[in-house]
Protein backbone atom coordinates (compact mmCIF):
# COMPACT_ATOMS: atom_id res chain seq x y z
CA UNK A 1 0.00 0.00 0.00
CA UNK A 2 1.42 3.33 -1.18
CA UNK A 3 0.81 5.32 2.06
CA UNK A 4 3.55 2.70 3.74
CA UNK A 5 6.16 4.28 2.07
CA UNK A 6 6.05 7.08 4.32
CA UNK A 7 7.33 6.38 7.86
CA UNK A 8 5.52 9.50 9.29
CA UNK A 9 2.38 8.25 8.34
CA UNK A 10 2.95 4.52 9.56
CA UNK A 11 3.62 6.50 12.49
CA UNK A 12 0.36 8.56 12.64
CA UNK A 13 -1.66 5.57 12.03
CA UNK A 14 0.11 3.71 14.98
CA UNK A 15 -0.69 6.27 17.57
CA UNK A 16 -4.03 6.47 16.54
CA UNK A 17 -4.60 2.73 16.31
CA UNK A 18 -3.30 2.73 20.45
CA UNK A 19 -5.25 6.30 21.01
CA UNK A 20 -8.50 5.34 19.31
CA UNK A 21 -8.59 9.00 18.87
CA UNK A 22 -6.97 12.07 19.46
CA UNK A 23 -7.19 15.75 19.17
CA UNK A 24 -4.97 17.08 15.96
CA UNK A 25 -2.23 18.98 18.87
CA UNK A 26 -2.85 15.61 20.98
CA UNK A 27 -1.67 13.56 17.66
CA UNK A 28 1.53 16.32 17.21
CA UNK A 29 2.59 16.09 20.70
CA UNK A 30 2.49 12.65 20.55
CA UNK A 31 4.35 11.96 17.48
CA UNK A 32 7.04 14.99 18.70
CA UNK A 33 8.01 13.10 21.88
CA UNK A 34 8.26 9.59 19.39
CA UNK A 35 10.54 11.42 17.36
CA UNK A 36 12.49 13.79 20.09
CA UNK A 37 11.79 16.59 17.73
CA UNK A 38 9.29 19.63 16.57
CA UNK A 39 7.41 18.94 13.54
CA UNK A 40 6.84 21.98 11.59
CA UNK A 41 3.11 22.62 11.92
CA UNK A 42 2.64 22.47 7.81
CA UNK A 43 4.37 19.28 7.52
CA UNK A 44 2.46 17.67 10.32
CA UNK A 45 -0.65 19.07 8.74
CA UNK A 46 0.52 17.62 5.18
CA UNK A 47 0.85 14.00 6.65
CA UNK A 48 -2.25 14.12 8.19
CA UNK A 49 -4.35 15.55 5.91
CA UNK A 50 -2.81 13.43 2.75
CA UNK A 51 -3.96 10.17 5.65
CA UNK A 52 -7.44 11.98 5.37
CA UNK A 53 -7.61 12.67 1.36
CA UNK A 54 -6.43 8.61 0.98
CA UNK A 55 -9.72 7.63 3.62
CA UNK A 56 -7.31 5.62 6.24
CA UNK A 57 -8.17 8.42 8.80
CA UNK A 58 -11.40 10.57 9.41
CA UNK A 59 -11.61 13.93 11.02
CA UNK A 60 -14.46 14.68 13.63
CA UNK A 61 -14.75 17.95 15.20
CA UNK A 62 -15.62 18.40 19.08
CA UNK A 63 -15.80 22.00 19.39
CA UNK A 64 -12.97 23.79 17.79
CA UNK A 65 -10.88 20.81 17.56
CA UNK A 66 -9.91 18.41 14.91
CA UNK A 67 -10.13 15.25 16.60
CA UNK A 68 -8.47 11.71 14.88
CA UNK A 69 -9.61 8.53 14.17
CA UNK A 70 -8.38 5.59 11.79
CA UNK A 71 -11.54 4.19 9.72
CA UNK A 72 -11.77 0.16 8.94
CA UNK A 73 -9.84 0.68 6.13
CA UNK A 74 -6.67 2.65 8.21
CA UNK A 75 -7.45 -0.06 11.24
CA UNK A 76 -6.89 -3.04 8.45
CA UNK A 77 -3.89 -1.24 6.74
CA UNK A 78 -2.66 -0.86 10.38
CA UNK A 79 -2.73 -4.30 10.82
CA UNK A 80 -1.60 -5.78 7.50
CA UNK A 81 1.63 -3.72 7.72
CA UNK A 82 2.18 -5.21 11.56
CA UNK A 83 1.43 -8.85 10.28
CA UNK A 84 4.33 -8.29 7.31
CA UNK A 85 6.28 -6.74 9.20
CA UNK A 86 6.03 -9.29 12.22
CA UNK A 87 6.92 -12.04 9.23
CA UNK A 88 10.56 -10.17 8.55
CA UNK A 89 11.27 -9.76 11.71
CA UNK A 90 10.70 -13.62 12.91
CA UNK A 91 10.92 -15.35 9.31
CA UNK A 92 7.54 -15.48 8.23
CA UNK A 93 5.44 -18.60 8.00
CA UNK A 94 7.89 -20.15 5.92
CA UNK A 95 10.85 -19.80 8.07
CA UNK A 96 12.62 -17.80 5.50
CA UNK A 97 12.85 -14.35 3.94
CA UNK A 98 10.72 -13.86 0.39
CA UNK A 99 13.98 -13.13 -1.20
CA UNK A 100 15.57 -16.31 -0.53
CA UNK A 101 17.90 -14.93 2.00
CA UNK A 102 18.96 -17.12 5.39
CA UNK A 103 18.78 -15.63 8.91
CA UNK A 104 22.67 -15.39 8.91
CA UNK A 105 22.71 -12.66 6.63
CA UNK A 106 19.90 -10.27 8.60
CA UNK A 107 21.99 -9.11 11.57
């Protein structure tokens, strides 16, 4: 899935697959103290919104906040990724890597 290739928005997703939801500076904070750095509002804003525009997470308002929320299709990406990435990091079902690769070359 294309939005994968983007770490920050892995990242998004997994907070707010723990969270459930979260208010947009709740989401920023959050993702600041993963990172040990300030995200520049825009670019936060860019990541989230482009999670929006590609339906994996929906934006409620409570107030005058933004508030966060995967939908089934974010949940399901969510969890796909985890599953694959569970399978490289313990061998798969298989034992082995899909590239043909042994464990003595992955450390």
């Amino acid at each position: 899935m294309r939005w994968l290739q983007s770490g920050r928005r892995r990242d998004l997703c997994a907070l707010l697959y723990e969270a459930g939801s979260l208010r947009r500076q709740q989401l920023k904070t959050a993702l600041e103290r993963h990172y040990e750095t300030r995200i520049e509002p825009q670019s936060f804003a860019g990541s989230v919104d482009a999670l929006v525009d590609r339906g994996l997470v929906a934006r409620d308002t409570e107030g005058i906040h933004d508030v966060y929320h995967l939908t089934d299709e974010g949940v399901a990406a969510v969890e796909a990724y985890h599953q694959w990435l569970a399978e490289r990091l313990h061998g798969g079902a298989d034992g082995g890597s899909e590239t043909g690769g042994d464990d003595s070359t992955r450390r």
